[in-house]
N, C-alpha and C. Protein backbone atom coordinates (compact mmCIF):
# COMPACT_ATOMS: atom_id res chain seq x y z
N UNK A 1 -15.19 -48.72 51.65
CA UNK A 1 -15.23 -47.27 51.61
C UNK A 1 -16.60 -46.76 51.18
N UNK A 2 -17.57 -48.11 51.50
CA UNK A 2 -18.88 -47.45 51.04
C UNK A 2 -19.93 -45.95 51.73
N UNK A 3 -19.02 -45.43 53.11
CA UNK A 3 -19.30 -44.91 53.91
C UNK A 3 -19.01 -43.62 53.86
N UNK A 4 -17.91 -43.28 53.13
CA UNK A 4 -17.89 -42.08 52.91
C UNK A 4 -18.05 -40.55 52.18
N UNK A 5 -18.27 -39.95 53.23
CA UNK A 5 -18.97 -38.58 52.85
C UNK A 5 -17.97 -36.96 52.54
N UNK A 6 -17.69 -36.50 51.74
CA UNK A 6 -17.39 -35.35 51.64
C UNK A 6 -17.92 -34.46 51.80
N UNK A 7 -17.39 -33.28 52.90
CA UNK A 7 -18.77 -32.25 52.93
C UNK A 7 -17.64 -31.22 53.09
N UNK A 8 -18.45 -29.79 52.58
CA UNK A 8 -17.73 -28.52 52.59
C UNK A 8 -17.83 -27.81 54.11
N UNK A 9 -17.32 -27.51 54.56
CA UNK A 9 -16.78 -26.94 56.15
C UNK A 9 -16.75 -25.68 56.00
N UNK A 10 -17.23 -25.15 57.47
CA UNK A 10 -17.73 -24.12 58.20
C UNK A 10 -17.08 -23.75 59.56
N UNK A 11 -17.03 -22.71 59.62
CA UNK A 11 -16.43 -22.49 61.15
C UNK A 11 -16.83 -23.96 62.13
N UNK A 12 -18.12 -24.15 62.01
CA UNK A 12 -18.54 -25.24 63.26
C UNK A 12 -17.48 -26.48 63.11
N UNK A 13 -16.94 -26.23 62.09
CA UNK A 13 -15.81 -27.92 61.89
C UNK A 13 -14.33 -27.46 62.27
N UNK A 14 -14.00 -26.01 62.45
CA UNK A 14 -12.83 -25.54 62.90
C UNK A 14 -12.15 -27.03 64.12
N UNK A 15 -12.60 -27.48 64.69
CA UNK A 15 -11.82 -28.30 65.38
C UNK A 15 -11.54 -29.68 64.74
N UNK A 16 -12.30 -30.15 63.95
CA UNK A 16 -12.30 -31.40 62.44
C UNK A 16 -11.12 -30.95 62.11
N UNK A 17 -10.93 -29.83 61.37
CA UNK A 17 -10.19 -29.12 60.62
C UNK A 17 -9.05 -29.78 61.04
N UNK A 18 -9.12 -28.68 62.23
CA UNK A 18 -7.71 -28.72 62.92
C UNK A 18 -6.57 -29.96 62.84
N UNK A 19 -7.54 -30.78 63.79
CA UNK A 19 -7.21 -32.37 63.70
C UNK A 19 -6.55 -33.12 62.97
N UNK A 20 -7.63 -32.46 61.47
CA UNK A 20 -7.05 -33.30 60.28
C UNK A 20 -5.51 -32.76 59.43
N UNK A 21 -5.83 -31.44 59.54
CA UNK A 21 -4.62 -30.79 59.17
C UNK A 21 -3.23 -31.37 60.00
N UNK A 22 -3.26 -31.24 61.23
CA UNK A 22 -2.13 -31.09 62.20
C UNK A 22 -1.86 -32.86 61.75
N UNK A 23 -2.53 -33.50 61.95
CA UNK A 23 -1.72 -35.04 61.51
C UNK A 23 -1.66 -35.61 60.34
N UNK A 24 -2.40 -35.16 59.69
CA UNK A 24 -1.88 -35.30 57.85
C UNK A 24 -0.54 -35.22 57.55
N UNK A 25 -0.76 -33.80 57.89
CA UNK A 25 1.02 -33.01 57.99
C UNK A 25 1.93 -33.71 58.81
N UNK A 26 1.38 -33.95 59.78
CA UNK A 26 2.78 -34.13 60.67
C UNK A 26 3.07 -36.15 60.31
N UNK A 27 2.06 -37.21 59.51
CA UNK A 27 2.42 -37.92 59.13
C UNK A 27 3.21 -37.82 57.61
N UNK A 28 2.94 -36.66 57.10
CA UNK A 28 3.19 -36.89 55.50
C UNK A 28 4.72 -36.28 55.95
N UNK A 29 5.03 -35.44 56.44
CA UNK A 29 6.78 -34.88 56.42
C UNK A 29 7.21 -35.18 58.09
N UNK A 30 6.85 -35.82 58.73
CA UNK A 30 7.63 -35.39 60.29
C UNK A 30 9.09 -36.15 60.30
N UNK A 31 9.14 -37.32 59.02
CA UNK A 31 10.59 -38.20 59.12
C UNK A 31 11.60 -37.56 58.30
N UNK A 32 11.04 -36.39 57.61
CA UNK A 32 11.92 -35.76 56.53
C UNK A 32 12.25 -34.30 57.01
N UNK A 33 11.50 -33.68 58.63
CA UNK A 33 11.71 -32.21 58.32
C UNK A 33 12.18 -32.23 60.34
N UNK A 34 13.01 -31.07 60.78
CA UNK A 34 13.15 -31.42 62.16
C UNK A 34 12.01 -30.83 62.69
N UNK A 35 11.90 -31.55 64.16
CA UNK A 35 11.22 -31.28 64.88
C UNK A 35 10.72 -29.76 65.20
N UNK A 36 11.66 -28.89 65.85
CA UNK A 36 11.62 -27.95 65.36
C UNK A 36 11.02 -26.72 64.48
N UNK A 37 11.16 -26.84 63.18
CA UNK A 37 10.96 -26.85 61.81
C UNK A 37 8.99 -27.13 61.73
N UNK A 38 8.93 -28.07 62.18
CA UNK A 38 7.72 -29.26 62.03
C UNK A 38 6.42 -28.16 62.77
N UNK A 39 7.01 -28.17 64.44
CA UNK A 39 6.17 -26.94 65.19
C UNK A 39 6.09 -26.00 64.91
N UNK A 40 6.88 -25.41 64.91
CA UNK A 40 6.62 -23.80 64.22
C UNK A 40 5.72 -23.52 62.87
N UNK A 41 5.87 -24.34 61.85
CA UNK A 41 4.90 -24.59 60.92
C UNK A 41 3.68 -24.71 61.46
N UNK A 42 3.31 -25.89 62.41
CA UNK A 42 2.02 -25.98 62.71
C UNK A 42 1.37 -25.19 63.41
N UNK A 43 2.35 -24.51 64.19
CA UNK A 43 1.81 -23.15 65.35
C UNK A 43 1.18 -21.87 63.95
N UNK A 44 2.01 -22.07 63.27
CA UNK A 44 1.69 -21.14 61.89
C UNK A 44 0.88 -21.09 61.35
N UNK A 45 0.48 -22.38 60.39
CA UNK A 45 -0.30 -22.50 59.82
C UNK A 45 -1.84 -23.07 60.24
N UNK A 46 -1.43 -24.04 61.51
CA UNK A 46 -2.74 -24.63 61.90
C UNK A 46 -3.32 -24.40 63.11
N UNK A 47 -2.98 -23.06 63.53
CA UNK A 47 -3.57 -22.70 64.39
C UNK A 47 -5.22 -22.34 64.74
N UNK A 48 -6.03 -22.04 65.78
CA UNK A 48 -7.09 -21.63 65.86
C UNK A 48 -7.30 -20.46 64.94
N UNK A 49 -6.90 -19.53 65.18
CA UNK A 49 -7.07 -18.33 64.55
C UNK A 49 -6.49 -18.23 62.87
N UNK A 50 -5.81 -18.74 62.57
CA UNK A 50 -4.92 -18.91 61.22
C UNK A 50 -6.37 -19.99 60.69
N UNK A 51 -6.67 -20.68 61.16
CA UNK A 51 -7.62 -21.60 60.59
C UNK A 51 -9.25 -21.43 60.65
N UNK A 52 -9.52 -20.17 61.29
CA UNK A 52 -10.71 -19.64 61.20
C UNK A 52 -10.80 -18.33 60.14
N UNK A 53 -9.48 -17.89 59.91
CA UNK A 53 -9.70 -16.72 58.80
C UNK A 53 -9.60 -17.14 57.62
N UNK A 54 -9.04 -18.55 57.54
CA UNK A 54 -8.54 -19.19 56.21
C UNK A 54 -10.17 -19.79 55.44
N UNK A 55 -10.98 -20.47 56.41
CA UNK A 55 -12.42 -20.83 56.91
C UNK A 55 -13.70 -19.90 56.07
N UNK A 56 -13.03 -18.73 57.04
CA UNK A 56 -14.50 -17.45 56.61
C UNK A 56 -13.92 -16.79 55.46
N UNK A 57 -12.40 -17.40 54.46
CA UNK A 57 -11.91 -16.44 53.76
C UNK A 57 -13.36 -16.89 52.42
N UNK A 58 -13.97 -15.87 51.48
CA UNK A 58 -14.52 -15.81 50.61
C UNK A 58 -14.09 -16.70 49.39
N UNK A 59 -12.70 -16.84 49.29
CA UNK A 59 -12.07 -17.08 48.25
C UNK A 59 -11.37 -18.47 48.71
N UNK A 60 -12.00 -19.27 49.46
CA UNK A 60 -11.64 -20.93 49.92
C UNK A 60 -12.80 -21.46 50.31
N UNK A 61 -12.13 -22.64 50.23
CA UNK A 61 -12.92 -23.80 50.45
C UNK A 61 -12.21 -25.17 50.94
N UNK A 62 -12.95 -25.43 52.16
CA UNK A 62 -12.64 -26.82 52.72
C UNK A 62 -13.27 -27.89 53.02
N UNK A 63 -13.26 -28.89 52.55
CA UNK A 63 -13.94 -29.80 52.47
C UNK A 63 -13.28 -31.33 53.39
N UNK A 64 -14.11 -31.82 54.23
CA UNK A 64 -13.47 -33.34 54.81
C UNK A 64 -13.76 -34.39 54.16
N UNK A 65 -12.94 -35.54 54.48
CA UNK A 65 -13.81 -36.28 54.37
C UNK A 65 -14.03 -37.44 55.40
N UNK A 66 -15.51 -38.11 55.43
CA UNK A 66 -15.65 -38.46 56.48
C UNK A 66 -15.88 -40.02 56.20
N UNK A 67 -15.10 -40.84 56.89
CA UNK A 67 -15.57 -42.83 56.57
C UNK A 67 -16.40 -43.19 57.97
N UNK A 68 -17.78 -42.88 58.07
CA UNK A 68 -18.76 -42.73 58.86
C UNK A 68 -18.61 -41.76 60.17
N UNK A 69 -18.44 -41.64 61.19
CA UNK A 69 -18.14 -40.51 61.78
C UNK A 69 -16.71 -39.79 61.84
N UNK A 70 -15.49 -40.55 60.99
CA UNK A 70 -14.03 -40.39 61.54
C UNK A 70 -13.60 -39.52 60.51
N UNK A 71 -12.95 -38.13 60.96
CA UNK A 71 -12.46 -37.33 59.46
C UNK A 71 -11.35 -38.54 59.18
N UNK A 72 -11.00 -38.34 57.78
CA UNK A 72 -10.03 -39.21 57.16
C UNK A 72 -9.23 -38.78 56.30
N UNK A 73 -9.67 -37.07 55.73
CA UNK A 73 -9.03 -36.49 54.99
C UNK A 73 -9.32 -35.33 54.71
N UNK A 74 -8.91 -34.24 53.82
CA UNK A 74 -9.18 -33.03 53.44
C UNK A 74 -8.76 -32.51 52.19
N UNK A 75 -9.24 -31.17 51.64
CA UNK A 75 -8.75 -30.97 50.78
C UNK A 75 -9.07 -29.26 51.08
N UNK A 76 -8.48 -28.16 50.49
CA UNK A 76 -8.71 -27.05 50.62
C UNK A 76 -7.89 -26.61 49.26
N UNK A 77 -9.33 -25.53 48.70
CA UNK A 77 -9.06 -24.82 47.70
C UNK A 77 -8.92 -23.35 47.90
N UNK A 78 -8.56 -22.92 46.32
CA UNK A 78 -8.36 -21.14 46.72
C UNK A 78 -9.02 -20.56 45.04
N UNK A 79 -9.41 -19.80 44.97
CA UNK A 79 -9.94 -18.74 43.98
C UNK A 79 -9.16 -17.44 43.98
N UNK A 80 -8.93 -17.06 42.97
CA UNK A 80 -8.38 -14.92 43.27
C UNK A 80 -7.73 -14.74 44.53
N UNK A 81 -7.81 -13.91 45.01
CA UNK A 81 -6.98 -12.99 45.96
C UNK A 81 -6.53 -14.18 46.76
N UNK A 82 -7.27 -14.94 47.29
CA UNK A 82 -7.03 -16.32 48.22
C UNK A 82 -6.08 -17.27 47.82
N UNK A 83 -5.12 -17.38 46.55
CA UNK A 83 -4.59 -18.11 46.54
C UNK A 83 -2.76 -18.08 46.66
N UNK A 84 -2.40 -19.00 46.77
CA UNK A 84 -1.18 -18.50 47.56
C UNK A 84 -0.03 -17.67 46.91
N UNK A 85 -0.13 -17.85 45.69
CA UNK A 85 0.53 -16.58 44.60
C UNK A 85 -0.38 -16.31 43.65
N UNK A 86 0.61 -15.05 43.29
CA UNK A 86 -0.25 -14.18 42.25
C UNK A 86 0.14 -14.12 41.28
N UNK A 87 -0.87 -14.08 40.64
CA UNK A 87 -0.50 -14.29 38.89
C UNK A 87 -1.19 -15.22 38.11
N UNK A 88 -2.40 -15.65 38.88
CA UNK A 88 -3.34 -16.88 38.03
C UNK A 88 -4.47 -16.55 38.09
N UNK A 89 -4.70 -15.28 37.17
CA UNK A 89 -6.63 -15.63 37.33
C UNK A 89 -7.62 -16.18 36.55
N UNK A 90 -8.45 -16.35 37.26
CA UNK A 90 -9.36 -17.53 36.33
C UNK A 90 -8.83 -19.16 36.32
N UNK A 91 -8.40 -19.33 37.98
CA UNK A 91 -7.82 -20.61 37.66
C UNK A 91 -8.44 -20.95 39.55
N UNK A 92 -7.88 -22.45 39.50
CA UNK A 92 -8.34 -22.87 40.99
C UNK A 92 -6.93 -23.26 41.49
N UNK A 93 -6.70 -23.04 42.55
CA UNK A 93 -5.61 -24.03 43.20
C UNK A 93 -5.84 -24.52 44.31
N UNK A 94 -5.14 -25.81 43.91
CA UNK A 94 -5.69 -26.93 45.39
C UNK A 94 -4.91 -26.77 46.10
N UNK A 95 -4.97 -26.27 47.28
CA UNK A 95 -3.71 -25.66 48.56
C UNK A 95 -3.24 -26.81 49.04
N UNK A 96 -4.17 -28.02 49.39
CA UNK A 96 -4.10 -28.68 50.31
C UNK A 96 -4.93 -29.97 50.02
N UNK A 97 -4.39 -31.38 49.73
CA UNK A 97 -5.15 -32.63 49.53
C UNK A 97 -4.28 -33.59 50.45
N UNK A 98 -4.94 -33.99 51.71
CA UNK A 98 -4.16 -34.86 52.76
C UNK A 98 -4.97 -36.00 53.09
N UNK A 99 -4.52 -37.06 52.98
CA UNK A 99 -5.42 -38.51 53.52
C UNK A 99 -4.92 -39.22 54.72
N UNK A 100 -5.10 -39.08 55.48
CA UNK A 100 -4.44 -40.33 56.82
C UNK A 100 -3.66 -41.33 56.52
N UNK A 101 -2.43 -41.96 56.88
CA UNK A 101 -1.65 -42.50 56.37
C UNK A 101 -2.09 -44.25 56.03
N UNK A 102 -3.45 -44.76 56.91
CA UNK A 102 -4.16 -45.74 57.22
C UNK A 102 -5.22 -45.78 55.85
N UNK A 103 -5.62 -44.36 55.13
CA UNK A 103 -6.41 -44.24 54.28
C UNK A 103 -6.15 -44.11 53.00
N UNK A 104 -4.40 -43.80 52.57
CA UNK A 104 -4.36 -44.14 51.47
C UNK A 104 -3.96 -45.07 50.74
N UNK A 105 -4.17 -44.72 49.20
CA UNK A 105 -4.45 -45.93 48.49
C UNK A 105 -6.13 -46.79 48.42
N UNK A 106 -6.91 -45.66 48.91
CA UNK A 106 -8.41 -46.62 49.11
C UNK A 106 -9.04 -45.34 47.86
N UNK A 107 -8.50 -44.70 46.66
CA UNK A 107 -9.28 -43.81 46.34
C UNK A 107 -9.76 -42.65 46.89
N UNK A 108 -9.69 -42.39 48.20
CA UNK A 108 -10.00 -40.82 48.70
C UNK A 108 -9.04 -39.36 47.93
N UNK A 109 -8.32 -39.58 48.00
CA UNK A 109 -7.89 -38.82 47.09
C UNK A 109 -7.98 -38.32 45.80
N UNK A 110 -8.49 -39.43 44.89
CA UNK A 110 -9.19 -39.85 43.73
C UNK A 110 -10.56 -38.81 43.70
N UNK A 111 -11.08 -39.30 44.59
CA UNK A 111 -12.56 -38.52 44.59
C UNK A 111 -12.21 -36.79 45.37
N UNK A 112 -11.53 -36.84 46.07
CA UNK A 112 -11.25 -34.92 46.18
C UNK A 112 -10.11 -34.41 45.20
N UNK A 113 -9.97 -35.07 44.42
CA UNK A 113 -9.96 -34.71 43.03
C UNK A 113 -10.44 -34.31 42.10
N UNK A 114 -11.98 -35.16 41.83
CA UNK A 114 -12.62 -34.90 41.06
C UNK A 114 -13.05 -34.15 41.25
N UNK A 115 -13.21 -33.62 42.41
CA UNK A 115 -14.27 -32.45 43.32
C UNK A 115 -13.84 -31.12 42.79
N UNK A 116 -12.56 -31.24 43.01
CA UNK A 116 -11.89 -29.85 42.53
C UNK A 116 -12.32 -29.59 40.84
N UNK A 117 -11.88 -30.64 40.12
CA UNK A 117 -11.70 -30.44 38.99
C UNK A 117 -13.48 -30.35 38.68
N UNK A 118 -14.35 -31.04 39.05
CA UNK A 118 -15.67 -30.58 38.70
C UNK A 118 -16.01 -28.99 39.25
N UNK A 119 -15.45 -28.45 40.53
CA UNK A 119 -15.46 -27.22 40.70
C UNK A 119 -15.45 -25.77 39.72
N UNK A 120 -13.67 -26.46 39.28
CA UNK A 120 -13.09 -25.50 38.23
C UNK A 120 -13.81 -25.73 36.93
N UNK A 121 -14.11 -26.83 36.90
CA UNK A 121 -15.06 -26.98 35.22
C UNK A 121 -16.84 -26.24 35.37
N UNK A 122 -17.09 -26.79 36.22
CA UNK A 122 -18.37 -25.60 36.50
C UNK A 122 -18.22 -24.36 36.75
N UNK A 123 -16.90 -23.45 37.24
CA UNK A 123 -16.79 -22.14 37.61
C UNK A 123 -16.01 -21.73 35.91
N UNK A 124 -16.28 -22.33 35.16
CA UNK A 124 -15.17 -21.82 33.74
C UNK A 124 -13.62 -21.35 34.31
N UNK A 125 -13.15 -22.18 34.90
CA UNK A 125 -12.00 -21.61 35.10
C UNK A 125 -10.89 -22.53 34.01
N UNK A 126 -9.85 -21.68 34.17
CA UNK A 126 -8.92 -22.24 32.39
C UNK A 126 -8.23 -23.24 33.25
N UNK A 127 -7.75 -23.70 34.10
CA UNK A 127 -7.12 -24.69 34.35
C UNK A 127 -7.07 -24.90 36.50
N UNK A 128 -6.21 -25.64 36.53
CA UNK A 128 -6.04 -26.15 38.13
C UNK A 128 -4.30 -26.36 38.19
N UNK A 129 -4.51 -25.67 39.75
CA UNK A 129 -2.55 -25.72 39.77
C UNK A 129 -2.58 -25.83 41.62
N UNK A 130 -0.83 -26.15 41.15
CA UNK A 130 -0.98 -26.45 42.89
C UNK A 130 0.69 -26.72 42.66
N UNK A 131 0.76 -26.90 44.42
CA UNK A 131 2.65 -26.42 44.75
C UNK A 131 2.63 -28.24 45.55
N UNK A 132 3.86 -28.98 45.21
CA UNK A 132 3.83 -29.97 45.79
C UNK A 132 6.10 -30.31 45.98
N UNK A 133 6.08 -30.74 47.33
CA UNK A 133 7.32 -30.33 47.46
C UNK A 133 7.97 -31.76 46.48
N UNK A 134 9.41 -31.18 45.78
CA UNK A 134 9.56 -31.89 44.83
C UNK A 134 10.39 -32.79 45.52
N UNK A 135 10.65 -33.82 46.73
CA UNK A 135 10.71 -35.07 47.36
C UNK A 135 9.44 -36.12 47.82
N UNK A 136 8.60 -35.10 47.34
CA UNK A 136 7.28 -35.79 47.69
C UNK A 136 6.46 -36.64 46.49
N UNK A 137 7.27 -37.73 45.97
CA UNK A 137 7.38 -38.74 44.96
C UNK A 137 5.67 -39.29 45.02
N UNK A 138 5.87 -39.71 45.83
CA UNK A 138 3.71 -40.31 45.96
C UNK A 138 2.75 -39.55 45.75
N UNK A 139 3.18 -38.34 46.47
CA UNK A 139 2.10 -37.04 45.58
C UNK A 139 2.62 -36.46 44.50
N UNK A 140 3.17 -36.46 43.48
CA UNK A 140 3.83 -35.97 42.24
C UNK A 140 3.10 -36.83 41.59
N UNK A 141 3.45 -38.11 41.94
CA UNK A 141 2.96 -39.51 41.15
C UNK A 141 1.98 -39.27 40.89
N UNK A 142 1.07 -39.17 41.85
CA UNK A 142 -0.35 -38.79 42.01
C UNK A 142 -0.89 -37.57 40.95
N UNK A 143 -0.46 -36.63 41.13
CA UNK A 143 -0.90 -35.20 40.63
C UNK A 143 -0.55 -35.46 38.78
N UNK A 144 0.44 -36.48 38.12
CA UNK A 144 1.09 -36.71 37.41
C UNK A 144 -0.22 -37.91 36.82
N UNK A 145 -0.63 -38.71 37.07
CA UNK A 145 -1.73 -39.84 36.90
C UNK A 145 -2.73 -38.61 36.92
N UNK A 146 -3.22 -37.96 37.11
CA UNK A 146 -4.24 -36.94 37.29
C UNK A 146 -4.19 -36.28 35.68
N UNK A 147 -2.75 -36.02 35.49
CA UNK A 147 -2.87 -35.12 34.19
C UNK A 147 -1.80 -33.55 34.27
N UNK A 148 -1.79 -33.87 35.97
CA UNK A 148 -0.90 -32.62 36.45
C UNK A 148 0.42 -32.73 35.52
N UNK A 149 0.93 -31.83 34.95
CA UNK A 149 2.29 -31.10 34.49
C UNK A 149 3.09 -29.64 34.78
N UNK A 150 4.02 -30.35 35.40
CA UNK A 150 4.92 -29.63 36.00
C UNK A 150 5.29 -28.15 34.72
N UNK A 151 5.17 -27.09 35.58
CA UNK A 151 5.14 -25.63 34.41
C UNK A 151 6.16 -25.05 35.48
N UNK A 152 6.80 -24.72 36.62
CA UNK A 152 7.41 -23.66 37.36
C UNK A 152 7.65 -24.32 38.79
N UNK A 153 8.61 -23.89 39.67
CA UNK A 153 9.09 -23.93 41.09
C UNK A 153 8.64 -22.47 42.14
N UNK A 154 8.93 -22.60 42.77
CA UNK A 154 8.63 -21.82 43.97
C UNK A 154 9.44 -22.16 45.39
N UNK A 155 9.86 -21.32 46.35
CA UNK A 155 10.22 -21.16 47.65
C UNK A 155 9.11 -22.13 48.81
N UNK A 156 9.54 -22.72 49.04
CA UNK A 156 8.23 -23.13 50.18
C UNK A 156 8.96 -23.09 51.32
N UNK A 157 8.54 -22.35 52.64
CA UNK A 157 9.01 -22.39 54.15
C UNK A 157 8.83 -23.18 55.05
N UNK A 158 9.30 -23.85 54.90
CA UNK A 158 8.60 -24.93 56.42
C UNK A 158 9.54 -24.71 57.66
N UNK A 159 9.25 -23.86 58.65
CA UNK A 159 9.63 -23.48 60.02
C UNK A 159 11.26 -22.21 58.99
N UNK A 160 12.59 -22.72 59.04
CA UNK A 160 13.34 -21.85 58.79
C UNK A 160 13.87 -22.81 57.64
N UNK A 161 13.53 -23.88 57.04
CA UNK A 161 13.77 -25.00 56.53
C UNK A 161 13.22 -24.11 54.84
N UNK A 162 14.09 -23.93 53.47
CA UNK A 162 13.61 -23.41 52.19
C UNK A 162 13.47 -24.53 51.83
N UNK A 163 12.44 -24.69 51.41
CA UNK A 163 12.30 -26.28 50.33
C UNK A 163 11.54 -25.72 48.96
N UNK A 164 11.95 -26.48 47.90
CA UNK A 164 11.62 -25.99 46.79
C UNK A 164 10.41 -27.02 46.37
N UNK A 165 9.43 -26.43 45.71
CA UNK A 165 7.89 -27.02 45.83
C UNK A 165 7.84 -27.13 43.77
N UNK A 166 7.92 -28.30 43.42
CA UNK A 166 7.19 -27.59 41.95
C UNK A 166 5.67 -27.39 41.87
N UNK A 167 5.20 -26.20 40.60
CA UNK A 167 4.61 -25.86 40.85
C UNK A 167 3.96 -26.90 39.38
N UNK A 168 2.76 -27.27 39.88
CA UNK A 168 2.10 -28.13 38.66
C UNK A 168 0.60 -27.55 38.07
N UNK A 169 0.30 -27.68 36.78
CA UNK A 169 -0.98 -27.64 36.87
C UNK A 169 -1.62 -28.47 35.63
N UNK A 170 -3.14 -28.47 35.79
CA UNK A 170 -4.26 -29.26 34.66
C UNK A 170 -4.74 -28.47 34.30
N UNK A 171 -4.75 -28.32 33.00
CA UNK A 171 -5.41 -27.68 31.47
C UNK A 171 -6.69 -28.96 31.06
N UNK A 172 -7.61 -27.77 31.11
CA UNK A 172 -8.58 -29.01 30.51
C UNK A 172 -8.92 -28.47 29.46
């Protein structure tokens, strides 16, 4: 993994993006959510246009990552108005940390981790939070080895599908 590069994204990566989003997702839940369910989400969320306003939004940030030319993963943050609920300011939330199913377990995740959390520690922000659906045992695990602690739940929609997300965060 001596090869890889994290870099922050720009409209010109809108199709990277795309890519990486649409099969992250559709490897991390497609055996747990219907088909159905699955599209409509992605028509939703990862569309051209849904993914160019999310892009130029002021208050995000997306970052790939790359193991010499091949995206392999992502991560997308939010600041103020940009983040997906309200009621946290002065804080970061990580919307979105996805690795290829071939790529984890090699540390990528590890390191767009730190990214965030060096973010929020250079922007003085009081802590880091994020929504992770509570069947999703490998990323809990994960967020939990990090330092993440579970504080609150939330509604999450996937197509017409309610799934309940806890909501976690790091106090540093």
């Amino acid at each position: 993994m001596d090869n890889l590069i994290i870099c922050e994204c720009n409209l010109k990566d809108i199709e990277q993006i795309k890519y990486i989003c649409e099969k992250t997702f559709c490897e991390t839940f497609m055996d747990t959510n219907s088909q159905e369910d699955m599209e409509n989400y992605l028509k939703e969320h990862f569309s051209y246009e849904q993914l160019e306003d999310e892009v130029s939004n002021q208050g995000s940030k997306f970052f790939i990552v790359r193991d010499n030319e091949q995206v392999v993963a992502y991560m997308k943050i939010n600041f103020d108005n940009a983040q997906t609920e309200e009621g946290y300011s002065n804080t970061l939330e990580i919307q979105r940390i996805y690795v290829l199913e071939q790529y984890k377990g090699k540390g990528i995740g590890k390191l767009l981790m730190q990214k965030a959390i060096k973010i929020a520690k250079e922007s003085n922000l009081d802590y880091i939070w994020l929504g992770v659906w509570e069947h999703n045992f490998p990323a809990i695990k994960f967020y939990e080895k990090h330092g993440f602690k579970k504080f609150s739940t939330h509604i999450f929609k996937l197509g017409n599908d309610e799934q309940t997300d806890y909501l976690m965060k790091l106090t540093f």
